[in-house]
C-alpha atoms as a PDB file:
ATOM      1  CA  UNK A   1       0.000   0.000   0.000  1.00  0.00           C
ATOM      2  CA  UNK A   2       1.251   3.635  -0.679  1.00  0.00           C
ATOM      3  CA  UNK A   3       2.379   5.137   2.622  1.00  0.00           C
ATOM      4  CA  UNK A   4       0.005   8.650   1.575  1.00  0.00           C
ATOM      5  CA  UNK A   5      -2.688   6.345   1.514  1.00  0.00           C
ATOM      6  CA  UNK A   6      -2.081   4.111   4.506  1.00  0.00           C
ATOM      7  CA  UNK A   7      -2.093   7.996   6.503  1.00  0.00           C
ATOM      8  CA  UNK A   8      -5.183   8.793   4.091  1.00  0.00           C
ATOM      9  CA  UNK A   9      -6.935   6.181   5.711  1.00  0.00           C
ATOM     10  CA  UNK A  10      -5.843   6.483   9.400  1.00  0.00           C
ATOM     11  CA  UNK A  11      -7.240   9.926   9.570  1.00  0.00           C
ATOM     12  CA  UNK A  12      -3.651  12.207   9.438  1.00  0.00           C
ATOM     13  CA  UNK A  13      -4.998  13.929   5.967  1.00  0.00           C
ATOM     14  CA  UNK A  14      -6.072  13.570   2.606  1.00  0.00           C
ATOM     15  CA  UNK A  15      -3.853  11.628   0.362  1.00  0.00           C
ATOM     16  CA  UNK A  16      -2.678  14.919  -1.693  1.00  0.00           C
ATOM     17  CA  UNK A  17      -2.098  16.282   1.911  1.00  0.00           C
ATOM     18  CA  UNK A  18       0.103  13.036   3.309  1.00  0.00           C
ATOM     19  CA  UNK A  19       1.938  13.393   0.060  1.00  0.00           C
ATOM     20  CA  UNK A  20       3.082  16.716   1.225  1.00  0.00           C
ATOM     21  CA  UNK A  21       3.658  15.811   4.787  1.00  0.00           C
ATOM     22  CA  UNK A  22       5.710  13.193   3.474  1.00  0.00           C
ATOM     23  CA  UNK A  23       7.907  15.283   1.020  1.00  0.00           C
ATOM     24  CA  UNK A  24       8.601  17.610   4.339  1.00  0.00           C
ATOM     25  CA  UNK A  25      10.063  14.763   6.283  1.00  0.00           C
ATOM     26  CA  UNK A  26       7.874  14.561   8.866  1.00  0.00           C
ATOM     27  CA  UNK A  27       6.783  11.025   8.055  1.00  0.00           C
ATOM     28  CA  UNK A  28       9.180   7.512   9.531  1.00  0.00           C
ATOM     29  CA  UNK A  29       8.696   3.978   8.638  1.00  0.00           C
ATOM     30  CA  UNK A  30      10.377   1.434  10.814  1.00  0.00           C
ATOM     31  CA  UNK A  31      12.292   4.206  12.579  1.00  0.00           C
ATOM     32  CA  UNK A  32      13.444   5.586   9.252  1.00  0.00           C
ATOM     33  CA  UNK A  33      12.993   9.475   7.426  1.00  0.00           C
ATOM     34  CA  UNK A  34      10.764   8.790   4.522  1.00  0.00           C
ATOM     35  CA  UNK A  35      10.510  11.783   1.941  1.00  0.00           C
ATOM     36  CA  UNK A  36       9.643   9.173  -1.390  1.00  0.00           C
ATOM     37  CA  UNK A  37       6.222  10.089  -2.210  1.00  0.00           C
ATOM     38  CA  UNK A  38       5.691   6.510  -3.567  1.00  0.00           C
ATOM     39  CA  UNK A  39       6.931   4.576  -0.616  1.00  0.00           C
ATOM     40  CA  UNK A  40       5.257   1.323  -0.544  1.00  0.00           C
ATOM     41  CA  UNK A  41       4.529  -0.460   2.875  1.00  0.00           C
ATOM     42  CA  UNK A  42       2.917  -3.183   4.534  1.00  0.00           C
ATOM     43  CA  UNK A  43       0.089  -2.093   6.618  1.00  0.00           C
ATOM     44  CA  UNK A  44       0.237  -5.667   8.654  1.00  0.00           C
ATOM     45  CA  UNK A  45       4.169  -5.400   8.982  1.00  0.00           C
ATOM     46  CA  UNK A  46       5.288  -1.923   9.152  1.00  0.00           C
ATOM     47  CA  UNK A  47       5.581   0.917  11.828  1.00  0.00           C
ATOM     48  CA  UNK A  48       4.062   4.393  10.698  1.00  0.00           C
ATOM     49  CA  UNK A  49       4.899   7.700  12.782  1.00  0.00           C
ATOM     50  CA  UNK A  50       3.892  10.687  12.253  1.00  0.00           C
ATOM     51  CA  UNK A  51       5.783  13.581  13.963  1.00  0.00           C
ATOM     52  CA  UNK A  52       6.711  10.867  16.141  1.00  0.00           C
ATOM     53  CA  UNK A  53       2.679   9.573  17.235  1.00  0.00           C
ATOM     54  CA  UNK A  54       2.808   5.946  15.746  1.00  0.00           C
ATOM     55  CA  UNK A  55      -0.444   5.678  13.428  1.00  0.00           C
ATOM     56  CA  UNK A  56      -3.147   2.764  12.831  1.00  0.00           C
ATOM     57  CA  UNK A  57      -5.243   2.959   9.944  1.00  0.00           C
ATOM     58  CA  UNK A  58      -8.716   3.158  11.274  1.00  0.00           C
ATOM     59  CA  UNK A  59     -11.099  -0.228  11.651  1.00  0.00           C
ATOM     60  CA  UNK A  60     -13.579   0.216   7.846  1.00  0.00           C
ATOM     61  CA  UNK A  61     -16.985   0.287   8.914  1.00  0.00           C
ATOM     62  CA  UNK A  62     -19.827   0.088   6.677  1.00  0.00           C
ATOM     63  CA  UNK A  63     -23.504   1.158   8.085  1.00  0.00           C
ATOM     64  CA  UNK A  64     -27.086   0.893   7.421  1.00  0.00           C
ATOM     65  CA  UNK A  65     -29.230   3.733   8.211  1.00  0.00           C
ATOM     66  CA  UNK A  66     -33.162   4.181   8.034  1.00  0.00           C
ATOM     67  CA  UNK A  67     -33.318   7.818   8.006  1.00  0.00           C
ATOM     68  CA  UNK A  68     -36.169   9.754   8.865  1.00  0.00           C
ATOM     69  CA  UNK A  69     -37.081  13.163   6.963  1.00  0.00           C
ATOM     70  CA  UNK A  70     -35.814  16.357   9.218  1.00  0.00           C
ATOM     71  CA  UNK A  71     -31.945  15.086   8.841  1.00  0.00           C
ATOM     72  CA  UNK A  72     -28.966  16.905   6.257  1.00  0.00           C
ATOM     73  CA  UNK A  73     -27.040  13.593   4.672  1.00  0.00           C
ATOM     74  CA  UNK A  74     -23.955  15.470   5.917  1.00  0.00           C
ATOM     75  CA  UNK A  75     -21.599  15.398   8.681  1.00  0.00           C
ATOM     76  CA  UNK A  76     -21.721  19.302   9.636  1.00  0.00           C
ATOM     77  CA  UNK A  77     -24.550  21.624   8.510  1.00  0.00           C
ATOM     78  CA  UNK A  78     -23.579  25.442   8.827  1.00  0.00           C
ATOM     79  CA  UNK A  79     -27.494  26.077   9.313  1.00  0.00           C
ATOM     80  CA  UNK A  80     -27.533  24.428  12.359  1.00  0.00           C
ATOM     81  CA  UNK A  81     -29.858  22.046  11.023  1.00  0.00           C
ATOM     82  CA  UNK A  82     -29.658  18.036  12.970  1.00  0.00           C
ATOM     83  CA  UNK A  83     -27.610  15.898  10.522  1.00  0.00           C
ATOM     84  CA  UNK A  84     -27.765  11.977  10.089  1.00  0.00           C
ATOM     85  CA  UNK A  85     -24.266  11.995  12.394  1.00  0.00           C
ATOM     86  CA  UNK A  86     -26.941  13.093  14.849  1.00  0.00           C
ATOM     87  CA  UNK A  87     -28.202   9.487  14.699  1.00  0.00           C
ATOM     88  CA  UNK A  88     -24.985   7.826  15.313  1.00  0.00           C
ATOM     89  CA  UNK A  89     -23.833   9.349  18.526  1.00  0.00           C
ATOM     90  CA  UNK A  90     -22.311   6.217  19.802  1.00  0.00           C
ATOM     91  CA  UNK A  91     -20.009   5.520  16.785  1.00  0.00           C
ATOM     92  CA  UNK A  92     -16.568   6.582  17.813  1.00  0.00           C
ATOM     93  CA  UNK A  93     -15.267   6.107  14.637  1.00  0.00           C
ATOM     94  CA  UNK A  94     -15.309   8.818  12.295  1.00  0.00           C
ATOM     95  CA  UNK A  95     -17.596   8.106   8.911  1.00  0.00           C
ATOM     96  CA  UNK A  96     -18.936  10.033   5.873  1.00  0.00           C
ATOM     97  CA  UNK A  97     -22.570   9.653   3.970  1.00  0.00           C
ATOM     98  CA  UNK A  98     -22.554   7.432   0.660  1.00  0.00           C
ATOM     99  CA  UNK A  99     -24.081   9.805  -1.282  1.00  0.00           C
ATOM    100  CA  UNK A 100     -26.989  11.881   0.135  1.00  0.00           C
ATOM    101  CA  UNK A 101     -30.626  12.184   0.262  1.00  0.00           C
ATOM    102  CA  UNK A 102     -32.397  15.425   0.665  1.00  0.00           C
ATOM    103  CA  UNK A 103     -33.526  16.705   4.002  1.00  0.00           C
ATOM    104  CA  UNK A 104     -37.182  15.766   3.393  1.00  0.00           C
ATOM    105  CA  UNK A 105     -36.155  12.758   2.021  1.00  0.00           C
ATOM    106  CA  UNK A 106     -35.978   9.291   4.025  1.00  0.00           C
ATOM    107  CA  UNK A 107     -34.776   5.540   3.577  1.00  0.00           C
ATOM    108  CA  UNK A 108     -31.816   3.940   3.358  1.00  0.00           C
ATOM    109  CA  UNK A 109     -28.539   5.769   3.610  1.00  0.00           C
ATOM    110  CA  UNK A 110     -25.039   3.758   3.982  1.00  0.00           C
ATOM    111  CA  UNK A 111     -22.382   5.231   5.426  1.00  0.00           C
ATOM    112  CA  UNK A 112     -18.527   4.447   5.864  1.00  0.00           C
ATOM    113  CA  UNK A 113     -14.646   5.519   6.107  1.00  0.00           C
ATOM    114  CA  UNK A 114     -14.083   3.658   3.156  1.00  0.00           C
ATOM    115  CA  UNK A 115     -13.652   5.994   0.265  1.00  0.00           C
ATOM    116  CA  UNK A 116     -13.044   2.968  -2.151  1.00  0.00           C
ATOM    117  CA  UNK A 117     -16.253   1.566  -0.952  1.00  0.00           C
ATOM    118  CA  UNK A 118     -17.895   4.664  -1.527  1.00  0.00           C
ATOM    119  CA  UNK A 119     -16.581   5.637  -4.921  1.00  0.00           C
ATOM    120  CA  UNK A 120     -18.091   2.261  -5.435  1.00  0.00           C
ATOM    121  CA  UNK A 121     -21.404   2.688  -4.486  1.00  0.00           C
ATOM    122  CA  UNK A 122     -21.996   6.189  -5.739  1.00  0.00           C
ATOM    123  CA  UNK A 123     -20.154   6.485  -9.596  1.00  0.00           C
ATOM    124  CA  UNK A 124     -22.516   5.946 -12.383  1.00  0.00           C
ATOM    125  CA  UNK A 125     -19.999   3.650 -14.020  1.00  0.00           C
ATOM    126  CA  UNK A 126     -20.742   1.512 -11.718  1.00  0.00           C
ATOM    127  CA  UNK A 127     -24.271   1.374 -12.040  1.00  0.00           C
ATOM    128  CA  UNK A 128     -25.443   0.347  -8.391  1.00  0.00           C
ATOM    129  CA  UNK A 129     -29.064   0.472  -8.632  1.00  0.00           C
ATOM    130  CA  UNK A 130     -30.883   2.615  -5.912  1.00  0.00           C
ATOM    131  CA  UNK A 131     -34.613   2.081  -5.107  1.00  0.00           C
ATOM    132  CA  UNK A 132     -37.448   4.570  -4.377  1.00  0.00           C
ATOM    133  CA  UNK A 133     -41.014   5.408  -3.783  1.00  0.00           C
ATOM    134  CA  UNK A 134     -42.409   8.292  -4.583  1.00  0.00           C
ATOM    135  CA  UNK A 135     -45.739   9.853  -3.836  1.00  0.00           C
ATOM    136  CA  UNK A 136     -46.356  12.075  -6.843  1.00  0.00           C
ATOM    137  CA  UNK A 137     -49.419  14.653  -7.825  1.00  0.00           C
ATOM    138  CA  UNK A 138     -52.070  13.519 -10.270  1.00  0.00           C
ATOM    139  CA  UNK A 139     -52.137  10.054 -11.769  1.00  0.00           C
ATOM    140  CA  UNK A 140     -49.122  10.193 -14.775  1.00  0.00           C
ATOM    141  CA  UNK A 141     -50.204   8.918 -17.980  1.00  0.00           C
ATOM    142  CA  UNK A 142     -47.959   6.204 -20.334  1.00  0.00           C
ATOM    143  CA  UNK A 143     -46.173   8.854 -21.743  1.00  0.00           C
ATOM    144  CA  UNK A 144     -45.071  10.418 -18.570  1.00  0.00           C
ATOM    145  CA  UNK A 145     -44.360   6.902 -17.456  1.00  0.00           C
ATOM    146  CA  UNK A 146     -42.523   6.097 -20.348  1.00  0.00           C
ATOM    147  CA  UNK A 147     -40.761   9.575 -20.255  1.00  0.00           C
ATOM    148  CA  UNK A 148     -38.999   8.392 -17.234  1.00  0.00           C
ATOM    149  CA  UNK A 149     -38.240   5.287 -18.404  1.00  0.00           C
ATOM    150  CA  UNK A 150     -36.424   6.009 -21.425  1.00  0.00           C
ATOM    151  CA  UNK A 151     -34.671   9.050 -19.838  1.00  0.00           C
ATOM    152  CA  UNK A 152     -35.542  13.039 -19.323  1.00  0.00           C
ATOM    153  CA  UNK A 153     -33.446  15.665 -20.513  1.00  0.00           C
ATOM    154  CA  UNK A 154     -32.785  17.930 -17.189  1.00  0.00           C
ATOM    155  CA  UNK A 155     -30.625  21.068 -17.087  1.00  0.00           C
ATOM    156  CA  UNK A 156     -27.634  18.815 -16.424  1.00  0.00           C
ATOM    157  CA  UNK A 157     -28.172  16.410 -19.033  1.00  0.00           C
ATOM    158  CA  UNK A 158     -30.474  13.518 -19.961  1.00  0.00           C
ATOM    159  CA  UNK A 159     -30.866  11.004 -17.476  1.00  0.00           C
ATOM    160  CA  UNK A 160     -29.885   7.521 -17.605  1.00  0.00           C
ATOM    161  CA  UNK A 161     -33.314   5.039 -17.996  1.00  0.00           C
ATOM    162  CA  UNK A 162     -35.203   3.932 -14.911  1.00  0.00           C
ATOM    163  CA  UNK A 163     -37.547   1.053 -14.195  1.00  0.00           C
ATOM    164  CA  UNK A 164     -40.846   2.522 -13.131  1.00  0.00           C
ATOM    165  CA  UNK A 165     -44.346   1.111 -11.762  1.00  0.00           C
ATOM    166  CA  UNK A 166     -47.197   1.974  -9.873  1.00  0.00           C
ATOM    167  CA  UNK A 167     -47.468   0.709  -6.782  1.00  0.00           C
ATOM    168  CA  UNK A 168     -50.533   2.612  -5.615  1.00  0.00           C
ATOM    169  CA  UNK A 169     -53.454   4.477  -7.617  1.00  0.00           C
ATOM    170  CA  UNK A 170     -55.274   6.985  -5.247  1.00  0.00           C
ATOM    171  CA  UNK A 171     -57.774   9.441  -6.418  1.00  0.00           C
ATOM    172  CA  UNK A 172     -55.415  12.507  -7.197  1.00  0.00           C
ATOM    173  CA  UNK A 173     -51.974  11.228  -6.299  1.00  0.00           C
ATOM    174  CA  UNK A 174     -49.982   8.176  -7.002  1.00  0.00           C
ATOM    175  CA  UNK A 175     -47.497   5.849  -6.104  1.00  0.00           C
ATOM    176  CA  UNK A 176     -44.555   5.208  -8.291  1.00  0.00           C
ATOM    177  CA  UNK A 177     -41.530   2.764  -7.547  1.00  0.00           C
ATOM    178  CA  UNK A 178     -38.444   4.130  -9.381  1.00  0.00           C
ATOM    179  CA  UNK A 179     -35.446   2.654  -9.963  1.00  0.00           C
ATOM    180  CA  UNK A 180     -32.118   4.563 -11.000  1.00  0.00           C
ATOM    181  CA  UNK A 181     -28.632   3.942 -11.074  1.00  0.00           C
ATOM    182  CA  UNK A 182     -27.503   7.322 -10.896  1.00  0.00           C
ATOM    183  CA  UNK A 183     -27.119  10.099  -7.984  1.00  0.00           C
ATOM    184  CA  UNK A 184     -27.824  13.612  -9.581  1.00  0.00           C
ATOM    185  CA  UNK A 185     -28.944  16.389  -7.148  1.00  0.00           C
ATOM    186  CA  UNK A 186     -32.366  15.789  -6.641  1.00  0.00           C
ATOM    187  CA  UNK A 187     -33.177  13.391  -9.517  1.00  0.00           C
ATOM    188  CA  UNK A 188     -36.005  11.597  -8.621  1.00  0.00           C
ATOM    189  CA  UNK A 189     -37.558  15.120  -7.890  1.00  0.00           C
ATOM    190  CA  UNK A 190     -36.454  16.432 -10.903  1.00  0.00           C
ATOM    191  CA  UNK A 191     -37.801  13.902 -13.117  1.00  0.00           C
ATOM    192  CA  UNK A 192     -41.186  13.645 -12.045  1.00  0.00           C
ATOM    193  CA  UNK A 193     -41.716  17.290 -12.048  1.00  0.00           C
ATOM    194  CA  UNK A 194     -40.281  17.337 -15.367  1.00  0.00           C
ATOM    195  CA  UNK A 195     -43.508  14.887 -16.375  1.00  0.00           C
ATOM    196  CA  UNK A 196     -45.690  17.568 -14.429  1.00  0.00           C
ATOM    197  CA  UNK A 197     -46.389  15.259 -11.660  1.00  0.00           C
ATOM    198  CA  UNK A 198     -44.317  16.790  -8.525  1.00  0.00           C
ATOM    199  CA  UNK A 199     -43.171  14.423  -5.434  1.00  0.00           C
ATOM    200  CA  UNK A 200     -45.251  14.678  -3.022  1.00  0.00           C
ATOM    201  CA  UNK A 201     -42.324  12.384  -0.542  1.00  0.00           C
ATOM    202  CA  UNK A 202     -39.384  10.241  -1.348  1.00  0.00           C
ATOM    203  CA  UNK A 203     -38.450   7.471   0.685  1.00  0.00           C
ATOM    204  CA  UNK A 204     -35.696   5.147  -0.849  1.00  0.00           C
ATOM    205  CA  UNK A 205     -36.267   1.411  -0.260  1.00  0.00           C
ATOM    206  CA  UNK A 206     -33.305  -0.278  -1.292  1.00  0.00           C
ATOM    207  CA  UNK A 207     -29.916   0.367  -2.035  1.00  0.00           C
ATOM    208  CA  UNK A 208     -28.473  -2.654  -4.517  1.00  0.00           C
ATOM    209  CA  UNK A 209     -29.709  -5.514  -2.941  1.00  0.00           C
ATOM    210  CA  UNK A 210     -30.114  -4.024   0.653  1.00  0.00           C
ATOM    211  CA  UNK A 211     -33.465  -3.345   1.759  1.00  0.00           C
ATOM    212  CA  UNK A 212     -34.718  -0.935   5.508  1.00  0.00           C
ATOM    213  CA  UNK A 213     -35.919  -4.521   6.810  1.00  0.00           C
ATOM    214  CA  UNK A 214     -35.807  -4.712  10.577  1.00  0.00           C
ATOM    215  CA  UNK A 215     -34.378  -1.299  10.776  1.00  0.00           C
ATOM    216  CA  UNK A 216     -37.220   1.037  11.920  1.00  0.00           C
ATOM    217  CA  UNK A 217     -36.614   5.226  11.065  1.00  0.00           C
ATOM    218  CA  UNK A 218     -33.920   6.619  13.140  1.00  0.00           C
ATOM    219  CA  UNK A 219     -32.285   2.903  13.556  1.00  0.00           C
ATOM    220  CA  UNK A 220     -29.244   1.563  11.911  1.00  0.00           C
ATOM    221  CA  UNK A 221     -27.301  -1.787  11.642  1.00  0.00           C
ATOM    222  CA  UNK A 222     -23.751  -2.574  10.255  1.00  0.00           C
ATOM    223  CA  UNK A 223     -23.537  -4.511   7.266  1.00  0.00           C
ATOM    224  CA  UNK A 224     -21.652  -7.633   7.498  1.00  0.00           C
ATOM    225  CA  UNK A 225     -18.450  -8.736   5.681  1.00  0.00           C
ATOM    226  CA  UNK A 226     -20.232 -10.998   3.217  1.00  0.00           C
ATOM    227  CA  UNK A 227     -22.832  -8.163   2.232  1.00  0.00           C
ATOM    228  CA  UNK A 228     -19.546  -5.439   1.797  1.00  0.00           C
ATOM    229  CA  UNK A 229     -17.943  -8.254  -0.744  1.00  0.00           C
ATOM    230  CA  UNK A 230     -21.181  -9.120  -2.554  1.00  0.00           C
ATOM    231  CA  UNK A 231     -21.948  -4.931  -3.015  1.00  0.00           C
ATOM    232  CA  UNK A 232     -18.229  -4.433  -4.033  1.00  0.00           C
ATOM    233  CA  UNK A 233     -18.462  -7.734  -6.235  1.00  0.00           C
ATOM    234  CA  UNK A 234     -21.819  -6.074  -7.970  1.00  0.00           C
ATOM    235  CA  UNK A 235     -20.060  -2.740  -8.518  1.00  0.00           C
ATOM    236  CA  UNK A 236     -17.427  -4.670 -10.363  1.00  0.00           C
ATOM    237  CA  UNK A 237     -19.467  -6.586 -12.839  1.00  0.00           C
ATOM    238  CA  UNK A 238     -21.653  -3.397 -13.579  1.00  0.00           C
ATOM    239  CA  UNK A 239     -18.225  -1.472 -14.434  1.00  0.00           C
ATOM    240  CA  UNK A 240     -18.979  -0.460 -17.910  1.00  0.00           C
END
C-alpha cells in the first residue's frame, strides 16, 4: 500500500495532503525518514509515525441507516440544522454519507470511512441500482411513465433510464416505484416534475440488494463482511 494512503486512511490527511507531509520529512517507517512520495509499505508489517505519534489505519466500517425526513445527509450543517451523524452518537469512529438524500427525504442511507467503498457505491460507471417510492401529484399517464423510463433531458443532461411502476393508484396522487442507477442532485424530484407530476415524498427502499428490513426510522445496523464483498463484487461486474 502507498504510505500517503495508509495515513489517508488512518485519519492524518487527505492523500494529496500526506503526500506533502511526506515530502517535508515529517513522516518515519520502521524508525526511518521517509521523503519518497511513492513509498510502498505493509500495513500488517510496518511501523508508521507521524511527527513521532505511531499511526493505525482506522477499523472500515460500513452502516445501514433508516433515516427519517428532518436530517442533512452530511456530517456538519452550517445552518444548524440536525444531521444523520446526529443518529450515530455512539459511533466513535469517524464516517462520511454514501451519497446523500435530501432533508425531506428518508430511507436507506449507507455510510462508511471507506472511500473505495464509496466511490463504489456512488459512480454511475458503476451502475449500483438505488430504489425509491415516490408519492407524486395527479395520476401520470404512459407517456409520462414512459418519459422516465427512457430518460428526461434535465438542465444537467439527460438522465440515464429507470424502471418505473405503480405501486398505488389513489384518487389525485400516485405511487410510483423508481429505480435509477444514478445520484444527480435531486433526480427523482427532478424527473417527475419534469412529467408535471411533482413528489409529493421520497423514501428510498433499497440500495443494490439491501433493503430498511428490521431497521425502523432513526435505527441503523452494520452490514456484514459478506454483504460489503457481494456490493463491491456487484459494482465490479456493472463497471462499464
Amino acid at each position: 500500500m502507498r504510505l500517503a494512503k495508509y495515513l489517508a486512511e488512518a485519519g492524518v490527511a487527505s492523500r494529496r495532503k500526506a503526500e506533502e507531509l511526506i515530502g517535508k520529512g515529517r513522516v518515519k517507517v520502521n524508525g526511518l525518514l521517509v521523503q519518497e512520495k511513492g513509498c510502498i509499505i505493509n500495513p500488517g508489517l510496518d511501523k508508521v509515525e507521524f511527527d513521532g505519534r505511531i499511526i493505525s489505519r482506522e477499523e472500515k466500517i460500513y452502516i445501514l441507516l433508516n433515516k427519517p425526513a428532518g436530517y442533512i445527509s452530511s456530517v456538519f450543517d452550517p445552518q444548524g440544522r440536525p444531521t444523520v451523524m446526529d443518529l450515530l452518537k455512539d459511533i466513535k469512529l469517524r464516517v462520511y454519507p454514501v451519497g446523500r438524500l435530501d432533508f425531506d427525504t428518508e430511507g436507506l442511507l449507507l455510510l462508511s470511512n471507506d472511500g473505495d467503498f464509496t466511490n463504489l457505491m456512488i459512480h454511475p460507471r458503476y451502475e449500483i441500482t438505488k430504489t425509491y417510492q415516490a408519492l407524486v401529484e395527479g395520476k401520470p399517464d404512459k407517456k409520462s411513465l414512459q418519459m422516465l423510463c427512457n430518460g428526461i433531458q434535465l438542465e444537467d443532461g439527460i438522465t440515464a433510464p429507470a424502471q418505473v411502476n405503480i405501486l398505488k393508484a389513489y384518487k389525485d396522487k400516485n405511487l410510483l416505484e423508481i429505480k435509477i442507477h444514478e445520484g444527480r442532485k435531486r433526480q427523482i424530484k427532478r424527473m417527475c416534475l419534469a412529467t408535471g407530476h411533482p413528489v409529493i415524498s421520497l423514501k428510498r427502499t433499497a440500495f443494490g440488494f439491501l433493503k430498511l428490513q428490521g431497521v425502523a426510522p432513526g435505527k441503523y445496523r452494520f452490514l456484514t463482511l459478506g454483504e460489503v464483498k457481494k456490493l463491491k463484487q456487484q459494482a465490479w461486474s456493472n463497471r462499464g
